[in-house]
C-alpha atoms as a PDB file:
ATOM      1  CA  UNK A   1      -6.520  24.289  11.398  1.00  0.00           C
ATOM      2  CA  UNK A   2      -8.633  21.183  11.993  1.00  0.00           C
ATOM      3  CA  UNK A   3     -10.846  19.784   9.480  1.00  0.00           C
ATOM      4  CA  UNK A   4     -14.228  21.530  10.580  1.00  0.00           C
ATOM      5  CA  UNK A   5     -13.142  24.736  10.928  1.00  0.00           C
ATOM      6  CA  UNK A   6     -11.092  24.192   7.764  1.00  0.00           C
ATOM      7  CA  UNK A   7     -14.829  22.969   5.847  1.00  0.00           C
ATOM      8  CA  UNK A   8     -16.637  26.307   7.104  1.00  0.00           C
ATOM      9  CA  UNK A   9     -13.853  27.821   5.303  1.00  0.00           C
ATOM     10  CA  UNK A  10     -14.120  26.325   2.305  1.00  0.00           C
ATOM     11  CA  UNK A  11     -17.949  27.078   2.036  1.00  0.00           C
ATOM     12  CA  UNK A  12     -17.463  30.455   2.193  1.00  0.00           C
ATOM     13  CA  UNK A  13     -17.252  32.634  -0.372  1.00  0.00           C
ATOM     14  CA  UNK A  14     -14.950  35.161   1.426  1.00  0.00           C
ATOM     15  CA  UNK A  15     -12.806  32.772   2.643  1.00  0.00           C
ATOM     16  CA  UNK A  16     -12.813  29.780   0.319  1.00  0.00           C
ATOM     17  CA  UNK A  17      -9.149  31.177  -1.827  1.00  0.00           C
ATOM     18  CA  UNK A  18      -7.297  31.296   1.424  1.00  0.00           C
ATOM     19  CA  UNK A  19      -9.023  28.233   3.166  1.00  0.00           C
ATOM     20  CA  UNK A  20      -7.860  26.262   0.017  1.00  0.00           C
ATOM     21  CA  UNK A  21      -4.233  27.336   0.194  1.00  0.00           C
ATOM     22  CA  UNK A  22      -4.133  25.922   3.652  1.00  0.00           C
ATOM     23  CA  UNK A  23      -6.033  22.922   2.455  1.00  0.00           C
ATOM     24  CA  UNK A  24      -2.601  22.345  -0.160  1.00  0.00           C
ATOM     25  CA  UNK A  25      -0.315  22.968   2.435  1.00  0.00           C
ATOM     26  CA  UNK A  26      -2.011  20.898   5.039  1.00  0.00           C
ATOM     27  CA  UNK A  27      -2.428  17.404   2.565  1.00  0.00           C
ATOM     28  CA  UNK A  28      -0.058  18.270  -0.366  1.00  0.00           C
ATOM     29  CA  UNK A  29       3.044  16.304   1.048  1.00  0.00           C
ATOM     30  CA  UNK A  30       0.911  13.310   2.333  1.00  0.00           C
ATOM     31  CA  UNK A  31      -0.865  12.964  -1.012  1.00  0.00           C
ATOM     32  CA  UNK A  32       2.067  13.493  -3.143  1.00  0.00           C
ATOM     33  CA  UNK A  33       3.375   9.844  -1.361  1.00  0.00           C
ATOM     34  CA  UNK A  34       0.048   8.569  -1.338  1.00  0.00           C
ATOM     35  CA  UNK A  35       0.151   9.210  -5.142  1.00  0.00           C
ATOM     36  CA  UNK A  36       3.653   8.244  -5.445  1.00  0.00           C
ATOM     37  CA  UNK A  37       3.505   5.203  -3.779  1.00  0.00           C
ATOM     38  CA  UNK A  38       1.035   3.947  -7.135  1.00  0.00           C
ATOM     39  CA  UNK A  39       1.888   5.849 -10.118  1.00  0.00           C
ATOM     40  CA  UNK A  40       5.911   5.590  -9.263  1.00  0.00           C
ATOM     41  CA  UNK A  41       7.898   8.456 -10.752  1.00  0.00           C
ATOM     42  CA  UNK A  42       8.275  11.484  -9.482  1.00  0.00           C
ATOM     43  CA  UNK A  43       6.528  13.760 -12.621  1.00  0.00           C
ATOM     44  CA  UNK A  44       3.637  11.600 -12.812  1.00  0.00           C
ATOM     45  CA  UNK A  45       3.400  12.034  -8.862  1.00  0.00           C
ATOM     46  CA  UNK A  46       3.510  15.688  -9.573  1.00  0.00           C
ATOM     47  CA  UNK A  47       0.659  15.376 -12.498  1.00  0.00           C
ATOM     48  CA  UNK A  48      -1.724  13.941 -10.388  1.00  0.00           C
ATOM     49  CA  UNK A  49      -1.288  15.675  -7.058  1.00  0.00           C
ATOM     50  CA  UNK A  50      -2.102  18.703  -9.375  1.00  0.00           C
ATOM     51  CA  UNK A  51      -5.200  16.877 -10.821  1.00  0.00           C
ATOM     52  CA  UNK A  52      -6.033  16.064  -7.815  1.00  0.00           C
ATOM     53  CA  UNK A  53      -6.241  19.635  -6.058  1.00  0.00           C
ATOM     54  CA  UNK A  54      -7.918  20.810  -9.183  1.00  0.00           C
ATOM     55  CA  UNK A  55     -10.440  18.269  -8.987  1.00  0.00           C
ATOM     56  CA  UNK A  56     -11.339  19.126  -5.035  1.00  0.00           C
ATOM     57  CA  UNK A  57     -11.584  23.098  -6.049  1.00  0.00           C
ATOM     58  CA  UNK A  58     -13.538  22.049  -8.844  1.00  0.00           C
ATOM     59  CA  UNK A  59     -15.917  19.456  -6.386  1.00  0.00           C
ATOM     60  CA  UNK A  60     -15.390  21.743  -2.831  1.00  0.00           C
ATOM     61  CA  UNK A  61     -19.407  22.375  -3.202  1.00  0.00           C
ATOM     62  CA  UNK A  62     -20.126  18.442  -3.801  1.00  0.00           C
ATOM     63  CA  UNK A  63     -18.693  17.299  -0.402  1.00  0.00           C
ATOM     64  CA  UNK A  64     -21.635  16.385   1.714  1.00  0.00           C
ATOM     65  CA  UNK A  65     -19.878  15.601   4.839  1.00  0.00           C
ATOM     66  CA  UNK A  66     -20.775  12.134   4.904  1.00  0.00           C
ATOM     67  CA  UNK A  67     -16.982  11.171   5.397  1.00  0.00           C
ATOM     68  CA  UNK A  68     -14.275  13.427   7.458  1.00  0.00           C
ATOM     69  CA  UNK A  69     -12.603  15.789   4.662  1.00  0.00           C
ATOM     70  CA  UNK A  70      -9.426  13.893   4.785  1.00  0.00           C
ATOM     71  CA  UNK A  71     -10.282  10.963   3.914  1.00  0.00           C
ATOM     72  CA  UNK A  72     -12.009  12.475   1.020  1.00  0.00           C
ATOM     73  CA  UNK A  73      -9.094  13.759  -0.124  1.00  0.00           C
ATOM     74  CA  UNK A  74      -7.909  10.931  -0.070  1.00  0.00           C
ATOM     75  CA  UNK A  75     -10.348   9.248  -2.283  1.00  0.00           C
ATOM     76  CA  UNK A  76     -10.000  11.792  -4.792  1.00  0.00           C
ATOM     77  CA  UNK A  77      -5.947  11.552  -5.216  1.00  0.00           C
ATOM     78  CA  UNK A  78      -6.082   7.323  -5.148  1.00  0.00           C
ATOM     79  CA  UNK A  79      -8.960   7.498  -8.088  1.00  0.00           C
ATOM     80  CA  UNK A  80      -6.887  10.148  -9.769  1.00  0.00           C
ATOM     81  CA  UNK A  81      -3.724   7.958  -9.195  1.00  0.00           C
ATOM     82  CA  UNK A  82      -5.995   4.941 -10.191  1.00  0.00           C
ATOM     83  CA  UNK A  83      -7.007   6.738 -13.677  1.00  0.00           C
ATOM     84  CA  UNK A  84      -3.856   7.983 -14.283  1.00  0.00           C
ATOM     85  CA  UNK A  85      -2.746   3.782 -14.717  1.00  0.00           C
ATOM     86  CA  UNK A  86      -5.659   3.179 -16.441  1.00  0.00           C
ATOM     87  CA  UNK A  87      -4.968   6.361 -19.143  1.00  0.00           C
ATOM     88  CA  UNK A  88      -1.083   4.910 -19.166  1.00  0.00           C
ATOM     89  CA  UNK A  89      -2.317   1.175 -19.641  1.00  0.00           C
ATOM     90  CA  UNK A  90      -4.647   1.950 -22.167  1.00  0.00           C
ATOM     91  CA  UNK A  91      -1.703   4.485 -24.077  1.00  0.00           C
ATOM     92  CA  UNK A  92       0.972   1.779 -24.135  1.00  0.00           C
ATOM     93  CA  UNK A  93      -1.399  -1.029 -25.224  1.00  0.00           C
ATOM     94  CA  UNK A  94      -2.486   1.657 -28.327  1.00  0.00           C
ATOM     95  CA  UNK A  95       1.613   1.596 -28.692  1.00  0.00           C
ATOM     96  CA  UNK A  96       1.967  -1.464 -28.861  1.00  0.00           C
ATOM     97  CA  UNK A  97      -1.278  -2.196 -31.715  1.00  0.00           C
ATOM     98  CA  UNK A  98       0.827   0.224 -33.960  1.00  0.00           C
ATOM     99  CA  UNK A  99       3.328  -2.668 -34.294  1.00  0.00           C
ATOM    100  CA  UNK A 100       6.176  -0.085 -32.656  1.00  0.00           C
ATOM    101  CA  UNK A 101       9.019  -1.902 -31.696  1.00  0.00           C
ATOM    102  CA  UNK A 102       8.684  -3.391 -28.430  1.00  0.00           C
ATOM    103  CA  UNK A 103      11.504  -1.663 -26.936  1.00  0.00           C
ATOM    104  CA  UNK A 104       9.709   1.476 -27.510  1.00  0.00           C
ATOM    105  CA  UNK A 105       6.753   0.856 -24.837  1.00  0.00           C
ATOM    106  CA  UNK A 106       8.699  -1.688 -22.720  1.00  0.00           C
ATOM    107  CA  UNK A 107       9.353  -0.673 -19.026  1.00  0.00           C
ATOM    108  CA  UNK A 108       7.175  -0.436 -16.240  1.00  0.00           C
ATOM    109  CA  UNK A 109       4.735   1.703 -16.217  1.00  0.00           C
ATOM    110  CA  UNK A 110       6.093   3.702 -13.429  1.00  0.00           C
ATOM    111  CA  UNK A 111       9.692   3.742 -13.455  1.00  0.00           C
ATOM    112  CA  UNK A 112      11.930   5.011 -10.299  1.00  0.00           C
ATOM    113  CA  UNK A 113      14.501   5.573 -12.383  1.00  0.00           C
ATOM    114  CA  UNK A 114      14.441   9.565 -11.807  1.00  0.00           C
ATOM    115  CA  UNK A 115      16.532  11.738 -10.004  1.00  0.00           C
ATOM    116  CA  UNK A 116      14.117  11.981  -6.804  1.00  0.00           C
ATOM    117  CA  UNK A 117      14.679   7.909  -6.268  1.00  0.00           C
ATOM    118  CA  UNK A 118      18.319   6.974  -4.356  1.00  0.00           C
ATOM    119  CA  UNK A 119      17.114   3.923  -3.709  1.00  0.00           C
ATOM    120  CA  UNK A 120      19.036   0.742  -3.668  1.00  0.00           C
ATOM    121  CA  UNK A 121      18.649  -2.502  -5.802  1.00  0.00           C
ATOM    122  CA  UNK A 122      16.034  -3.825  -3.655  1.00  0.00           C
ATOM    123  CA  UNK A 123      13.892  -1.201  -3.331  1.00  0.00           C
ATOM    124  CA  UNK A 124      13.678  -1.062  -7.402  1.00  0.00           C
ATOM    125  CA  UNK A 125      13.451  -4.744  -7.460  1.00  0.00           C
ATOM    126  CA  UNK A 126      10.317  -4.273  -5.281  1.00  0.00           C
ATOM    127  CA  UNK A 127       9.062  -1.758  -6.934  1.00  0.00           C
ATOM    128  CA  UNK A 128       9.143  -3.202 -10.488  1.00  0.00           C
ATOM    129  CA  UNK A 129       7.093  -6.104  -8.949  1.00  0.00           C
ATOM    130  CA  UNK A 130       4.679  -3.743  -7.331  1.00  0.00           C
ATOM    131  CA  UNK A 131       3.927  -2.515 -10.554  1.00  0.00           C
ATOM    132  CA  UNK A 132       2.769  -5.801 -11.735  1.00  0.00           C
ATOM    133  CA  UNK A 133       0.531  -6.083  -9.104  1.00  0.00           C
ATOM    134  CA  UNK A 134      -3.644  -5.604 -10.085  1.00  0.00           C
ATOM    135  CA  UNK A 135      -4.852  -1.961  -9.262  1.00  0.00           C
ATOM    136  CA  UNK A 136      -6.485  -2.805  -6.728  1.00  0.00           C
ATOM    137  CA  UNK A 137      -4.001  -5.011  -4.843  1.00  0.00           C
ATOM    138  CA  UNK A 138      -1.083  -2.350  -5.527  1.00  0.00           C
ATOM    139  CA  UNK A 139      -3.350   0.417  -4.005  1.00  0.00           C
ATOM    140  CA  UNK A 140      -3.775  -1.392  -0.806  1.00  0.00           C
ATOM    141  CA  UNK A 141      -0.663  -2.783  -0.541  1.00  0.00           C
ATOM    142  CA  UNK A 142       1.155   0.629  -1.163  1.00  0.00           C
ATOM    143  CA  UNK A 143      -1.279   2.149   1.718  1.00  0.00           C
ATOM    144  CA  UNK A 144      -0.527  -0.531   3.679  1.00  0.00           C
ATOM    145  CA  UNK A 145       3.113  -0.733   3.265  1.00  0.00           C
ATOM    146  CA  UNK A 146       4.043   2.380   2.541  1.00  0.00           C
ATOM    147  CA  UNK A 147       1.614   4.980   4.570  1.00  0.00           C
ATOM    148  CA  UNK A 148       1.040   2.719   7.370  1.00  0.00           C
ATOM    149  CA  UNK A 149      -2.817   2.910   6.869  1.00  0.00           C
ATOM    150  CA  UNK A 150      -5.222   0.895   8.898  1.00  0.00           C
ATOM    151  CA  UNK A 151      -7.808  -1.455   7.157  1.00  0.00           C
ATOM    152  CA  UNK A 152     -10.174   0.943   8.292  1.00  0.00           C
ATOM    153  CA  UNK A 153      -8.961   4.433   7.131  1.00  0.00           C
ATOM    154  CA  UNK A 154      -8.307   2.660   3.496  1.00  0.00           C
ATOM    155  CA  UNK A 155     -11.862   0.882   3.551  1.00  0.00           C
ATOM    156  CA  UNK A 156     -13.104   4.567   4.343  1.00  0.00           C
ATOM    157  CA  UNK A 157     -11.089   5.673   1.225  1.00  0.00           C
ATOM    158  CA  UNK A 158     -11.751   3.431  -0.997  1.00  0.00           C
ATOM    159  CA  UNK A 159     -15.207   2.560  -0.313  1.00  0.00           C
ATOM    160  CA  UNK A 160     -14.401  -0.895   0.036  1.00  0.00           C
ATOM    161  CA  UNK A 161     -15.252  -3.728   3.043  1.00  0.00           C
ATOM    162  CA  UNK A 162     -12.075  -4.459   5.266  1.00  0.00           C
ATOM    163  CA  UNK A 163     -12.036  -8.028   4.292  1.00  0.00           C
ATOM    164  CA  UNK A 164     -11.861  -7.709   0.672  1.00  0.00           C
ATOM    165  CA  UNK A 165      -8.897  -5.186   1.334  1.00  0.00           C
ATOM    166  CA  UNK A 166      -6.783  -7.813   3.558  1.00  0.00           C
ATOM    167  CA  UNK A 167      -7.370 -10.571   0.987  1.00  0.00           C
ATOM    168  CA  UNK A 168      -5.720  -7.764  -1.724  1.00  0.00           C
ATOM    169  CA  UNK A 169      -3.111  -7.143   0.926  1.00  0.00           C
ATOM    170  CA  UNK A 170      -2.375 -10.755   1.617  1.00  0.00           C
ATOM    171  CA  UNK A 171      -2.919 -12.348  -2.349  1.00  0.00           C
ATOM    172  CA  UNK A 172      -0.096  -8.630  -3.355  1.00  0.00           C
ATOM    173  CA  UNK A 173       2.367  -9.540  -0.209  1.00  0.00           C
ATOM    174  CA  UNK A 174       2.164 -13.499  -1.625  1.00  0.00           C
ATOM    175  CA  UNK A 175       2.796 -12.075  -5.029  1.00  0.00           C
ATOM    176  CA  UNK A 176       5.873  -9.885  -3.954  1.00  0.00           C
ATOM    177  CA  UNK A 177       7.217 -12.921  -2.210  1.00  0.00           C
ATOM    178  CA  UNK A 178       7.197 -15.112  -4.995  1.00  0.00           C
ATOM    179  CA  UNK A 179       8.570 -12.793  -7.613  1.00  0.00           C
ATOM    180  CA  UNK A 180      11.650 -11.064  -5.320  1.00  0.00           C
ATOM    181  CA  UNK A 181      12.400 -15.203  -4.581  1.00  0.00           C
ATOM    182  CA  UNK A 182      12.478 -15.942  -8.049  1.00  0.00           C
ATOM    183  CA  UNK A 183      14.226 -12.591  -8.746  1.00  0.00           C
ATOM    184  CA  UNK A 184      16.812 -12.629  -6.148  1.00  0.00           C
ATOM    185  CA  UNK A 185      17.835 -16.673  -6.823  1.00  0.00           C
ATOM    186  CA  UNK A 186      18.575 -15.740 -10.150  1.00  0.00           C
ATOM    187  CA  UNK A 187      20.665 -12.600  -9.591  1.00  0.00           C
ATOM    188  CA  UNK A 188      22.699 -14.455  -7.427  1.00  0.00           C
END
Protein backbone atom coordinates (compact mmCIF):
# COMPACT_ATOMS: atom_id res chain seq x y z
CA UNK A 1 0.00 0.00 0.00
CA UNK A 2 1.74 3.31 -0.67
CA UNK A 3 1.96 5.97 1.80
CA UNK A 4 -1.18 8.11 0.69
CA UNK A 5 -3.50 5.64 0.41
CA UNK A 6 -2.02 4.14 3.59
CA UNK A 7 -2.68 8.05 5.45
CA UNK A 8 -6.49 8.05 4.23
CA UNK A 9 -6.50 4.92 6.09
CA UNK A 10 -5.27 5.91 9.05
CA UNK A 11 -7.73 8.93 9.30
CA UNK A 12 -10.48 6.92 9.21
CA UNK A 13 -12.28 5.75 11.81
CA UNK A 14 -13.45 2.50 10.08
CA UNK A 15 -10.34 1.71 8.84
CA UNK A 16 -7.68 3.16 11.11
CA UNK A 17 -7.17 -0.69 13.32
CA UNK A 18 -6.44 -2.44 10.09
CA UNK A 19 -4.56 0.50 8.28
CA UNK A 20 -2.24 0.45 11.40
CA UNK A 21 -1.49 -3.26 11.28
CA UNK A 22 -0.23 -2.74 7.80
CA UNK A 23 1.54 0.37 8.92
CA UNK A 24 3.69 -2.35 11.56
CA UNK A 25 4.18 -4.70 9.00
CA UNK A 26 5.18 -2.28 6.34
CA UNK A 27 8.10 -0.23 8.75
CA UNK A 28 8.48 -2.67 11.72
CA UNK A 29 11.66 -4.51 10.30
CA UNK A 30 13.28 -1.24 8.94
CA UNK A 31 12.79 0.54 12.26
CA UNK A 32 13.73 -2.26 14.43
CA UNK A 33 17.54 -1.73 12.59
CA UNK A 34 17.10 1.81 12.52
CA UNK A 35 16.63 1.48 16.33
CA UNK A 36 19.13 -1.15 16.65
CA UNK A 37 21.73 0.38 14.93
CA UNK A 38 21.71 3.21 18.24
CA UNK A 39 20.47 1.61 21.26
CA UNK A 40 22.58 -1.83 20.44
CA UNK A 41 21.00 -4.91 22.00
CA UNK A 42 18.49 -6.68 20.79
CA UNK A 43 15.70 -6.16 23.95
CA UNK A 44 16.25 -2.59 24.08
CA UNK A 45 15.71 -2.65 20.13
CA UNK A 46 12.54 -4.45 20.91
CA UNK A 47 11.51 -1.74 23.80
CA UNK A 48 11.63 1.00 21.64
CA UNK A 49 10.27 -0.26 18.35
CA UNK A 50 7.24 -0.92 20.71
CA UNK A 51 7.41 2.70 22.09
CA UNK A 52 7.70 3.76 19.07
CA UNK A 53 4.43 2.24 17.37
CA UNK A 54 2.64 3.22 20.50
CA UNK A 55 3.70 6.64 20.24
CA UNK A 56 2.47 6.96 16.29
CA UNK A 57 -1.13 5.33 17.37
CA UNK A 58 -1.10 7.59 20.13
CA UNK A 59 0.05 10.87 17.60
CA UNK A 60 -1.76 9.27 14.09
CA UNK A 61 -4.21 12.52 14.44
CA UNK A 62 -1.07 15.01 14.96
CA UNK A 63 0.58 14.23 11.55
CA UNK A 64 -0.02 17.22 9.39
CA UNK A 65 1.46 15.98 6.27
CA UNK A 66 4.10 18.40 6.14
CA UNK A 67 6.73 15.50 5.66
CA UNK A 68 5.98 12.02 3.67
CA UNK A 69 4.72 9.48 6.52
CA UNK A 70 7.88 7.56 6.40
CA UNK A 71 10.08 9.71 7.21
CA UNK A 72 7.96 10.57 10.11
CA UNK A 73 8.21 7.42 11.31
CA UNK A 74 11.26 7.70 11.21
CA UNK A 75 11.63 10.68 13.37
CA UNK A 76 9.57 9.22 15.93
CA UNK A 77 11.70 5.76 16.39
CA UNK A 78 15.36 7.87 16.24
CA UNK A 79 13.89 10.38 19.16
CA UNK A 80 12.54 7.33 20.91
CA UNK A 81 15.96 5.56 20.32
CA UNK A 82 17.56 9.00 21.24
CA UNK A 83 15.54 9.10 24.75
CA UNK A 84 15.93 5.75 25.41
CA UNK A 85 20.17 6.75 25.78
CA UNK A 86 19.35 9.63 27.46
CA UNK A 87 16.89 7.58 30.23
CA UNK A 88 20.00 4.83 30.26
CA UNK A 89 22.72 7.68 30.66
CA UNK A 90 20.97 9.42 33.18
CA UNK A 91 20.14 5.66 35.16
CA UNK A 92 23.79 4.57 35.20
CA UNK A 93 25.16 8.00 36.21
CA UNK A 94 22.31 7.75 39.35
CA UNK A 95 24.30 4.17 39.76
CA UNK A 96 27.17 5.30 39.87
CA UNK A 97 26.32 8.55 42.68
CA UNK A 98 25.20 5.60 44.99
CA UNK A 99 28.93 4.76 45.30
CA UNK A 100 27.97 1.00 43.73
CA UNK A 101 30.90 -0.67 42.77
CA UNK A 102 32.02 0.27 39.47
CA UNK A 103 31.81 -3.06 38.04
CA UNK A 104 28.20 -2.94 38.65
CA UNK A 105 27.33 -0.08 35.94
CA UNK A 106 30.46 -0.64 33.80
CA UNK A 107 29.83 -1.76 30.13
CA UNK A 108 28.57 0.00 27.32
CA UNK A 109 25.53 1.15 27.32
CA UNK A 110 24.38 -1.03 24.58
CA UNK A 111 26.03 -4.23 24.64
CA UNK A 112 25.93 -6.85 21.53
CA UNK A 113 26.67 -9.35 23.65
CA UNK A 114 23.11 -11.18 23.14
CA UNK A 115 22.16 -14.08 21.40
CA UNK A 116 20.77 -12.12 18.18
CA UNK A 117 24.62 -10.71 17.58
CA UNK A 118 27.14 -13.51 15.68
CA UNK A 119 29.26 -11.03 14.97
CA UNK A 120 32.97 -11.23 14.89
CA UNK A 121 35.67 -9.33 16.96
CA UNK A 122 35.58 -6.44 14.77
CA UNK A 123 32.26 -5.78 14.47
CA UNK A 124 32.08 -5.59 18.54
CA UNK A 125 35.22 -3.66 18.53
CA UNK A 126 33.31 -1.15 16.33
CA UNK A 127 30.52 -1.20 18.01
CA UNK A 128 31.87 -0.53 21.54
CA UNK A 129 33.45 2.62 19.93
CA UNK A 130 30.21 3.61 18.33
CA UNK A 131 28.81 3.75 21.57
CA UNK A 132 31.18 6.34 22.68
CA UNK A 133 30.35 8.40 20.02
CA UNK A 134 27.97 11.88 20.97
CA UNK A 135 24.18 11.22 20.20
CA UNK A 136 24.13 13.01 17.64
CA UNK A 137 27.22 11.82 15.74
CA UNK A 138 26.26 8.01 16.50
CA UNK A 139 22.73 8.68 15.00
CA UNK A 140 24.09 9.85 11.77
CA UNK A 141 26.78 7.76 11.51
CA UNK A 142 24.63 4.56 12.21
CA UNK A 143 22.11 5.94 9.33
CA UNK A 144 24.81 6.51 7.33
CA UNK A 145 26.70 3.40 7.78
CA UNK A 146 24.40 1.13 8.57
CA UNK A 147 20.94 2.01 6.56
CA UNK A 148 22.64 3.53 3.72
CA UNK A 149 20.66 6.86 4.18
CA UNK A 150 21.28 9.89 2.09
CA UNK A 151 22.16 13.31 3.77
CA UNK A 152 18.92 14.25 2.65
CA UNK A 153 16.42 11.56 3.89
CA UNK A 154 18.34 11.88 7.50
CA UNK A 155 18.23 15.85 7.38
CA UNK A 156 14.39 15.20 6.64
CA UNK A 157 14.40 12.95 9.79
CA UNK A 158 16.09 14.63 11.97
CA UNK A 159 15.22 18.08 11.24
CA UNK A 160 18.65 18.98 10.83
CA UNK A 161 20.71 21.02 7.77
CA UNK A 162 22.83 18.52 5.56
CA UNK A 163 26.01 20.18 6.47
CA UNK A 164 25.85 19.93 10.10
CA UNK A 165 25.01 16.12 9.51
CA UNK A 166 28.29 15.45 7.26
CA UNK A 167 30.48 17.31 9.78
CA UNK A 168 28.81 14.58 12.55
CA UNK A 169 29.46 11.94 9.94
CA UNK A 170 32.99 12.98 9.19
CA UNK A 171 34.18 14.27 13.12
CA UNK A 172 32.24 10.05 14.22
CA UNK A 173 34.16 8.25 11.09
CA UNK A 174 37.58 10.32 12.43
CA UNK A 175 36.66 9.15 15.86
CA UNK A 176 36.16 5.38 14.86
CA UNK A 177 39.45 5.60 13.07
CA UNK A 178 41.40 6.69 15.82
CA UNK A 179 40.03 4.43 18.49
CA UNK A 180 39.93 0.86 16.26
CA UNK A 181 43.93 2.13 15.45
CA UNK A 182 44.65 2.47 18.91
CA UNK A 183 42.53 -0.63 19.68
CA UNK A 184 43.75 -2.94 17.11
CA UNK A 185 47.81 -1.93 17.72
CA UNK A 186 47.37 -2.97 21.07
CA UNK A 187 45.57 -6.30 20.59
CA UNK A 188 48.14 -7.26 18.41
Amino acid sequence: MDEQALLQALRNNETRHKAFTLLVNQYSEKIYWVVRHIVGGHEDADDVVQNTFVKLWNKMDDFRGDSKLSTWIHRVAVNEALDFLRKEKKHKDNLADTTLDSSAVSGSISSFNDAYFDGDEIDKLLREIIDTLPDAQRTVFCMKYYDNMQYKEISEILGTSEGGLKANYHHAVEKIKLNLSKRTTSIR
